[in-house]
Protein backbone atom coordinates (compact mmCIF):
# COMPACT_ATOMS: atom_id res chain seq x y z
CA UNK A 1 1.79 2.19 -9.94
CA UNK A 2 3.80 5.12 -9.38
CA UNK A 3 4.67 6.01 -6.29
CA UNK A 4 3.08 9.44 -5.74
CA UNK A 5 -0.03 7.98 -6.71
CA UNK A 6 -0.20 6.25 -3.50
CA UNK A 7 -1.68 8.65 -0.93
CA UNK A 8 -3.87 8.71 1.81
CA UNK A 9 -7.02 8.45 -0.88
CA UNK A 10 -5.46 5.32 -3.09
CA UNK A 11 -7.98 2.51 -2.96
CA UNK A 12 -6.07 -0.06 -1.48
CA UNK A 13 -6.95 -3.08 -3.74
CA UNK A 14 -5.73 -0.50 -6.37
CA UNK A 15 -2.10 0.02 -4.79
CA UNK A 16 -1.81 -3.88 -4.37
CA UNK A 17 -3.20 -4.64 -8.25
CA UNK A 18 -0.36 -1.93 -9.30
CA UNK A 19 2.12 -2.81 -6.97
CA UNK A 20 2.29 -6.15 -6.12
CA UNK A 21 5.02 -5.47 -3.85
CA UNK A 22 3.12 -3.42 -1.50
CA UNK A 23 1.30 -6.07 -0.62
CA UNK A 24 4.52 -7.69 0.95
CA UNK A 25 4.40 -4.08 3.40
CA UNK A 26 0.47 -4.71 4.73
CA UNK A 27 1.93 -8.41 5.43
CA UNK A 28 5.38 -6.89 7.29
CA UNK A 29 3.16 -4.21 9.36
CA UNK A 30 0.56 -7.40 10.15
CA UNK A 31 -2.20 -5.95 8.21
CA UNK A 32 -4.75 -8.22 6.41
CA UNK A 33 -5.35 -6.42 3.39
CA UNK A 34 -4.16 -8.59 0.89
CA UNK A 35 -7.57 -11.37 1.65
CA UNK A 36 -10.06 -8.60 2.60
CA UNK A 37 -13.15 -8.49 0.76
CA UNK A 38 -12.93 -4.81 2.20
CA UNK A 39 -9.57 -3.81 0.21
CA UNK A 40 -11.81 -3.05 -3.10
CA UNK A 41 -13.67 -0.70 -0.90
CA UNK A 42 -11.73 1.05 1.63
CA UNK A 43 -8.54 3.75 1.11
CA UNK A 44 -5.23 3.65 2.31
CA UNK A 45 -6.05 6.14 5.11
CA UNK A 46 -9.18 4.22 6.18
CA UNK A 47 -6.99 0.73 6.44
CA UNK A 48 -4.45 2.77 8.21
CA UNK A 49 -6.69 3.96 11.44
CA UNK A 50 -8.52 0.74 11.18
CA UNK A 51 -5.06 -0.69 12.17
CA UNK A 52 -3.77 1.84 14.51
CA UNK A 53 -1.36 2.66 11.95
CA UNK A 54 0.18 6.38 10.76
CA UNK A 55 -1.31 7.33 7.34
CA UNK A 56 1.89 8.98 6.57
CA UNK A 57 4.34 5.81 7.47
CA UNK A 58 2.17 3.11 5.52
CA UNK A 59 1.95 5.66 2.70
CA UNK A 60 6.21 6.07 3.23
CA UNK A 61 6.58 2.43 3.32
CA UNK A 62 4.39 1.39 0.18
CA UNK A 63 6.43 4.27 -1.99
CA UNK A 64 9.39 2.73 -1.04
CA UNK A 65 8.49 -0.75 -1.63
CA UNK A 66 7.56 0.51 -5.29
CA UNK A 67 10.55 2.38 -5.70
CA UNK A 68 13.35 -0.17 -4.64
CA UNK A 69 11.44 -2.45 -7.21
CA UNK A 70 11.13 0.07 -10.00
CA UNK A 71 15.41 0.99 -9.11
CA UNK A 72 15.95 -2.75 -9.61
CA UNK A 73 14.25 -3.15 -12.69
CA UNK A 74 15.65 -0.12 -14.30
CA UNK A 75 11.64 1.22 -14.79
């Protein structure tokens, strides 16, 4: 997954089947996303609040995640 195409609306099972490393940033920020039946249904923003958690700074955090792996593997 690029990394504009996570935003606020992303379905976050989506971001994590695209970009396995993001799923390494819900873990960091304590967030159990990666084993919630919820994740096929729920978007970024919604996991966010649900969390306590700044749309904008998850969003921030999952681009760069994707990015720094994308730099390293010359993608």
């Amino acid at each position: 997954m690029s990394a504009p195409l996570i935003n606020a609306d992303a379905i976050v099972r989506a971001v994590m089947d695209a970009g396995p490393e993001s799923i390494r940033v819900f873990v960091r920020r304590r967030m159990h996303c990666p084993g919630c039946v919820m994740s096929s249904f729920i978007t970024v923003a919604e996991a966010a609040a649900s969390y306590a958690i700044e749309t904008e700074d998850l969003i921030h955090d999952q681009r760069t995640a994707v990015a720094a792996v994308a730099a390293r593997d010359g993608s």
